[in-house]
N, C-alpha and C. Protein backbone atom coordinates (compact mmCIF):
# COMPACT_ATOMS: atom_id res chain seq x y z
N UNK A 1 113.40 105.25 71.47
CA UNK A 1 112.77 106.29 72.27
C UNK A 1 111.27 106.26 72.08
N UNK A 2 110.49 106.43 73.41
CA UNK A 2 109.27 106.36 72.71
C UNK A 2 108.32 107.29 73.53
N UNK A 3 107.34 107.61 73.27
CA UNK A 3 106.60 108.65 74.31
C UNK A 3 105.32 107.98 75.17
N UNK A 4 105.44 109.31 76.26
CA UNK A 4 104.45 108.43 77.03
C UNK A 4 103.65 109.39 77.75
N UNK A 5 102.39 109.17 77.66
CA UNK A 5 101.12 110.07 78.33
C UNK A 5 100.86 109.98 79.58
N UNK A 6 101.03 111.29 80.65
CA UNK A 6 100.46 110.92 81.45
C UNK A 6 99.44 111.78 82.02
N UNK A 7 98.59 111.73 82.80
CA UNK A 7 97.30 112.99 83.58
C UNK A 7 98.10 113.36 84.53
N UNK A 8 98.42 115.00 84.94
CA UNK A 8 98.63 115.78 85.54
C UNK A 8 98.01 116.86 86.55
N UNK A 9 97.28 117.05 87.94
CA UNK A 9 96.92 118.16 87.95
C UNK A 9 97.25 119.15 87.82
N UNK A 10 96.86 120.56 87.71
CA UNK A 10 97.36 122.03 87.61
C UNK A 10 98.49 122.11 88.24
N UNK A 11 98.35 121.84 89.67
CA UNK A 11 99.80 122.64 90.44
C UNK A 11 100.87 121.70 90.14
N UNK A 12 100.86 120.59 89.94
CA UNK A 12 101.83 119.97 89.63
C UNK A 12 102.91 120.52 88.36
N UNK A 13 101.37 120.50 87.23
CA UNK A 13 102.20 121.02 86.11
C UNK A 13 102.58 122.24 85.78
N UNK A 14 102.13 123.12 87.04
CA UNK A 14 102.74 124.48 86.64
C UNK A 14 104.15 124.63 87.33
N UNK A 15 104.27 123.85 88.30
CA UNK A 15 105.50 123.58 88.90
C UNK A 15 106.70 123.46 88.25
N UNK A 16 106.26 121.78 87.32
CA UNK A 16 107.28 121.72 86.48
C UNK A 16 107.77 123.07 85.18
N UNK A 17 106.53 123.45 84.70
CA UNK A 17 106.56 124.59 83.79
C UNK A 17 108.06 125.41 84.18
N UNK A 18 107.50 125.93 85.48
CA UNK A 18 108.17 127.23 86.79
C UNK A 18 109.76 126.27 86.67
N UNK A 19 110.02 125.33 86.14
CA UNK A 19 111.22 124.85 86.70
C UNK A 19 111.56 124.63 87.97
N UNK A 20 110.37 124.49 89.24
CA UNK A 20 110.34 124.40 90.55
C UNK A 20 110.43 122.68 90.95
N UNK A 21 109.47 121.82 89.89
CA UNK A 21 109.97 120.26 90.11
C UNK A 21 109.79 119.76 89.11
N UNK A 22 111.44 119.00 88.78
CA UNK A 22 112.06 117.98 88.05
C UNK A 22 112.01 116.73 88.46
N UNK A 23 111.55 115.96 89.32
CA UNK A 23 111.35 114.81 89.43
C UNK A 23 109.46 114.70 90.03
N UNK A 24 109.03 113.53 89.36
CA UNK A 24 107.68 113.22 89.14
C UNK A 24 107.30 111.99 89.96
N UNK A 25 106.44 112.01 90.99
CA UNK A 25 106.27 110.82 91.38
C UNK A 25 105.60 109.96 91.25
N UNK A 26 105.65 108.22 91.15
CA UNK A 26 104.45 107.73 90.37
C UNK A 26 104.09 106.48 91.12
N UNK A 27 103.40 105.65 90.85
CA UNK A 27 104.00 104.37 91.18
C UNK A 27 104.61 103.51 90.21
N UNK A 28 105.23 102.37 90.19
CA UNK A 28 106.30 101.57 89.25
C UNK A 28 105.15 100.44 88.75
N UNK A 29 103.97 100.89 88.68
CA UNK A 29 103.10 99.82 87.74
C UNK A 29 103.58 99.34 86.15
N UNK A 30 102.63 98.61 85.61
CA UNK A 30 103.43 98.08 84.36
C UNK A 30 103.54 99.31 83.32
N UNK A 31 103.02 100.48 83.24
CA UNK A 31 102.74 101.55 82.42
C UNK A 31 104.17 102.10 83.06
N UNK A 32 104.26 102.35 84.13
CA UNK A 32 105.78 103.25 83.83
C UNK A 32 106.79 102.12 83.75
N UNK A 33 106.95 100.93 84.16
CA UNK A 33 107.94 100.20 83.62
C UNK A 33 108.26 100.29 82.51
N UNK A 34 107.48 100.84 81.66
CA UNK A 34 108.09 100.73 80.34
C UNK A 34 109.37 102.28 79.93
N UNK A 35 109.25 102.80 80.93
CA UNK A 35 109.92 104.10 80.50
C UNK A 35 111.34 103.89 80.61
N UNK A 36 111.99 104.57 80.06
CA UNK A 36 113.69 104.56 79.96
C UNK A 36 113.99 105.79 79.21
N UNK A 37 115.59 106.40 80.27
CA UNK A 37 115.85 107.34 80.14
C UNK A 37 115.64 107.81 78.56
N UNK A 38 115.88 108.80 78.32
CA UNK A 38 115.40 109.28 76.77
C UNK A 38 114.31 109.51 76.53
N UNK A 39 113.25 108.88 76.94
CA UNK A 39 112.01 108.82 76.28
C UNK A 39 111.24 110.37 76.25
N UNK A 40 110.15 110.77 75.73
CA UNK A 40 109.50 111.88 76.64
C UNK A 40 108.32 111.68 77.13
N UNK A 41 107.52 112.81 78.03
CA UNK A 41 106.54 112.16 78.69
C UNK A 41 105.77 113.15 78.21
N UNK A 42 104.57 113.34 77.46
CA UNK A 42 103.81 114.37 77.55
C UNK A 42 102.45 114.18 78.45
N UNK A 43 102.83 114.99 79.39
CA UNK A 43 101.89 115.91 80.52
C UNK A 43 100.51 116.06 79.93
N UNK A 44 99.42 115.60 80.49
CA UNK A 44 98.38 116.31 80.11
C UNK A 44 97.47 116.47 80.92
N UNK A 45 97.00 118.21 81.37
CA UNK A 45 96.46 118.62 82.68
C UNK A 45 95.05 118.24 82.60
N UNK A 46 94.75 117.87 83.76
CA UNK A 46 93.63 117.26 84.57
C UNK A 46 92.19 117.60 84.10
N UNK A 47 92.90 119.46 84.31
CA UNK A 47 91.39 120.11 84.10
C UNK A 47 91.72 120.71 82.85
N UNK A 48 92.78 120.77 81.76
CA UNK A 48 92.49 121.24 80.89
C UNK A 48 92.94 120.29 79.91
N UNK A 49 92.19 119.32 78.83
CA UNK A 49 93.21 118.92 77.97
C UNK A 49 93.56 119.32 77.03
N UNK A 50 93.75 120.32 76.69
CA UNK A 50 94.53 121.47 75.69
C UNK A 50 95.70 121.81 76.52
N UNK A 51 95.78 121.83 77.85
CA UNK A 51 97.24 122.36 78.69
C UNK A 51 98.11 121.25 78.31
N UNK A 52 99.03 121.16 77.41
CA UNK A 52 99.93 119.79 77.38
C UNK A 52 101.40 120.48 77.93
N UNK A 53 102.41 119.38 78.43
CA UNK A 53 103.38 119.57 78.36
C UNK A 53 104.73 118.51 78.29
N UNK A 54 105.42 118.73 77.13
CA UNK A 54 106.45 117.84 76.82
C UNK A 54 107.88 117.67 77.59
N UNK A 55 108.07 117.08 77.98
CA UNK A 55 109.35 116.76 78.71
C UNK A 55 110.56 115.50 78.45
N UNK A 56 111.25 115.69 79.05
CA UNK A 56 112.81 114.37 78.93
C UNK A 56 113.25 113.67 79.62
N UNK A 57 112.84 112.03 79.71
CA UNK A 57 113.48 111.61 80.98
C UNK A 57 114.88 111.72 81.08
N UNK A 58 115.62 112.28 82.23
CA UNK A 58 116.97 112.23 82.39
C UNK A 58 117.67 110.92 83.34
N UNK A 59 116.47 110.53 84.35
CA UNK A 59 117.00 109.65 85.17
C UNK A 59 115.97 108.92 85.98
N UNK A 60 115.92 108.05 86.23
CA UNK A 60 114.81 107.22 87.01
C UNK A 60 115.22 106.48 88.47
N UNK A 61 114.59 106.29 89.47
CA UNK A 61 114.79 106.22 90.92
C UNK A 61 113.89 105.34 91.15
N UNK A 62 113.76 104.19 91.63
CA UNK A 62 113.43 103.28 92.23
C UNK A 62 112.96 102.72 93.25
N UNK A 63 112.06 102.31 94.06
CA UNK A 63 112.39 102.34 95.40
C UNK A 63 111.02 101.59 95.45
N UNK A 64 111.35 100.93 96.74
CA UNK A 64 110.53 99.85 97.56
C UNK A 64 109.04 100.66 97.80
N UNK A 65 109.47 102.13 98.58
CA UNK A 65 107.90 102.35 98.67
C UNK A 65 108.15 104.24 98.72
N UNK A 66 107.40 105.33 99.09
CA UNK A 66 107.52 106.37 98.87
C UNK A 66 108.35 106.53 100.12
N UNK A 67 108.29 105.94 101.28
CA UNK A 67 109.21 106.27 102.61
C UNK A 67 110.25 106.16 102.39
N UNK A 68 110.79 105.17 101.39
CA UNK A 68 111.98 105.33 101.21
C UNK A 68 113.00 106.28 99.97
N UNK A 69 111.84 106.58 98.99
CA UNK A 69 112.16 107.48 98.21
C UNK A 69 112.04 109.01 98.87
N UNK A 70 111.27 109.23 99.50
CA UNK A 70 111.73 110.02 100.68
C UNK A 70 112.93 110.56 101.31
N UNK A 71 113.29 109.35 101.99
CA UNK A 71 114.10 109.49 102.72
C UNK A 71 116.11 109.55 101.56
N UNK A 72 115.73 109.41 100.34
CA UNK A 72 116.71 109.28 99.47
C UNK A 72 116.86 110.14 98.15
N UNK A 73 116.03 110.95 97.64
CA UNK A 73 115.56 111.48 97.08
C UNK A 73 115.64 113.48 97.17
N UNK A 74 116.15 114.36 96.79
CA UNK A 74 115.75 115.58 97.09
C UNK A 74 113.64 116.03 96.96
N UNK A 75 113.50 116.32 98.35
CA UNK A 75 112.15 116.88 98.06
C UNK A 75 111.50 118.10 97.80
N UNK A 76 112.95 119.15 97.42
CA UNK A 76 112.83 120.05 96.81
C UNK A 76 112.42 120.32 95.57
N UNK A 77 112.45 119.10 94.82
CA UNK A 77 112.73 118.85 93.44
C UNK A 77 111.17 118.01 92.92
N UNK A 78 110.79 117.43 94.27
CA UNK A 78 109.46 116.26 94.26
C UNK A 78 108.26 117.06 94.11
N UNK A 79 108.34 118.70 94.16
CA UNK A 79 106.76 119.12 94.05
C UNK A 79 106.81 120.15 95.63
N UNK A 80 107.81 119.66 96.63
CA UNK A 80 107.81 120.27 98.13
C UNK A 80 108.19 121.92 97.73
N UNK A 81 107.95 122.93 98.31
CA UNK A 81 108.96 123.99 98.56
C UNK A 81 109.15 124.73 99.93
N UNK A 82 110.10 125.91 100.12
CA UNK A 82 110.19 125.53 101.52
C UNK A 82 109.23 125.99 102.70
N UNK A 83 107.93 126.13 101.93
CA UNK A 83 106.78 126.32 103.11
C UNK A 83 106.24 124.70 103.57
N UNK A 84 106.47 123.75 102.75
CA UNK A 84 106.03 122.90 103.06
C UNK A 84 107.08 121.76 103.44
N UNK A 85 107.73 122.03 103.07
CA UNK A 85 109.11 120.82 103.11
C UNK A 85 109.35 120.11 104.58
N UNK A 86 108.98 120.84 105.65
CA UNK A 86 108.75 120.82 106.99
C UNK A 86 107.83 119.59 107.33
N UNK A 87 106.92 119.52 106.83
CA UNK A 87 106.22 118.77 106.96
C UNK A 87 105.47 117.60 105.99
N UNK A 88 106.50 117.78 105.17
CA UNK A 88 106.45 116.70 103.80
C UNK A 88 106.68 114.80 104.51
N UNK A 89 105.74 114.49 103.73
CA UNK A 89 105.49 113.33 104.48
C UNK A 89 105.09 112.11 103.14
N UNK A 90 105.75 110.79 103.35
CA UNK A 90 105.66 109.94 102.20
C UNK A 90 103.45 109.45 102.18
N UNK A 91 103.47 109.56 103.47
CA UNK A 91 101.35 109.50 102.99
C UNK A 91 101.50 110.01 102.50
N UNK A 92 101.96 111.47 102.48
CA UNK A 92 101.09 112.73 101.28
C UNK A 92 100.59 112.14 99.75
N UNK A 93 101.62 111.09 99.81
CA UNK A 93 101.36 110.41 98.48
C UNK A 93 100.21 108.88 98.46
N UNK A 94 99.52 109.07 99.52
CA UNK A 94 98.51 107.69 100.12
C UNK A 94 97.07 108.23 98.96
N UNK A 95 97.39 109.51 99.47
CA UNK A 95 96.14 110.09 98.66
C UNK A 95 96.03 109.53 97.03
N UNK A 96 96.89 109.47 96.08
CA UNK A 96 96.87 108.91 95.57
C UNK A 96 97.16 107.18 94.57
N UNK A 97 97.80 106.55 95.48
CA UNK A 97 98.07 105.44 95.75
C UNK A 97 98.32 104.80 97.32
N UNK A 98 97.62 103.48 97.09
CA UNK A 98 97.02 102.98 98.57
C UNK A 98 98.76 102.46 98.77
N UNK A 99 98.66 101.88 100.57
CA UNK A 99 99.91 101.49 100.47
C UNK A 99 100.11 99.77 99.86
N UNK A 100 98.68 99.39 99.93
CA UNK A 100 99.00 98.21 99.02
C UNK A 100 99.32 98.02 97.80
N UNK A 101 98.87 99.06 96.98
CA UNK A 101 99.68 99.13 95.41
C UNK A 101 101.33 99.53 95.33
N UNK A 102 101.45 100.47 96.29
CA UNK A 102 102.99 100.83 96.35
C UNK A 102 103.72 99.53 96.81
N UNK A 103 102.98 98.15 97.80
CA UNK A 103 104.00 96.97 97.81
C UNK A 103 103.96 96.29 96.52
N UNK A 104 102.61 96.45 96.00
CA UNK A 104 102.51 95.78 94.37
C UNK A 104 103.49 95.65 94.00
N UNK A 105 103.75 97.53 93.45
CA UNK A 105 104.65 97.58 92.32
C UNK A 105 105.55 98.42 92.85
N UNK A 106 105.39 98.97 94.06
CA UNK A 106 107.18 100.08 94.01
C UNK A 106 106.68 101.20 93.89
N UNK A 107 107.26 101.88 93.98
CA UNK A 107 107.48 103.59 93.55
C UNK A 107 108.53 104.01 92.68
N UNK A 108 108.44 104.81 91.68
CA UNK A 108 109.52 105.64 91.04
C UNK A 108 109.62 107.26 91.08
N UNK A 109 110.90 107.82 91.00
CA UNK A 109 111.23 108.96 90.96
C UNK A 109 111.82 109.23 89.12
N UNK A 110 110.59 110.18 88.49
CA UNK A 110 111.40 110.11 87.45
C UNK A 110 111.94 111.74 86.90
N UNK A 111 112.98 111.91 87.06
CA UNK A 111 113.65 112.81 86.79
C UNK A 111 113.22 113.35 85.10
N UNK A 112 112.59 114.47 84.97
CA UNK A 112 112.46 115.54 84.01
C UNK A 112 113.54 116.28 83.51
N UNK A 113 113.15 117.15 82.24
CA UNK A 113 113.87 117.93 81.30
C UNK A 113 112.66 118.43 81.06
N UNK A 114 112.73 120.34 80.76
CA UNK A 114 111.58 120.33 79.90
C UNK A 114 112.45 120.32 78.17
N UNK A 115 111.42 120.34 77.07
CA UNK A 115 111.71 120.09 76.10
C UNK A 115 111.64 121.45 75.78
């Protein structure tokens, strides 16, 4: 088992806090390849690094690119809720990865626990 750091903004991580989203989206570069179920991930917010937060991987999701984790995936669970879910869209995630890195390396869905 081993742990793993990652940068978070605020709403994200208060989300997970709220128990509102359990799965994290990333891209499948060589830094999350290394993850496997068990491990934990500690969270650390953007704008505060004193805000930490520890968590459990339960399960990991795979996928060619975010359209298709999308389309396979609950996006209730991805960060969406139902003011936005309507119009949840796999760009939303362009903003932070181009679509040429997502052919790089993929996309993952990684399913949380909090600790």
């Amino acid at each position: 088992m081993r742990e793993h750091i990652m940068n978070l903004t605020p709403s994200p991580m208060q989300m997970i806090k709220d128990g509102k989203k359990t799965i994290e989206l990333r891209l499948y570069d060589e830094k999350r390849q290394l993850i496997s179920v068990g491990d934990t991930i500690k969270f650390i917010n953007t704008e505060d690094s004193n805000d930490t937060l520890c968590v459990t991987v339960i399960d990991l999701f795979v996928f060619t690119s975010f359209a298709e984790l999308y389309d396979n995936l609950p996006l209730l669970k991805c960060g969406y809720n139902e003011d936005n879910i309507n119009t949840a869209s796999p760009d939303d995630m362009e903003k932070y990865y181009s679509k040429e890195k997502q052919s790089q390396f993929g996309v993952i869905g990684i399913e949380i626990s909090l600790l």
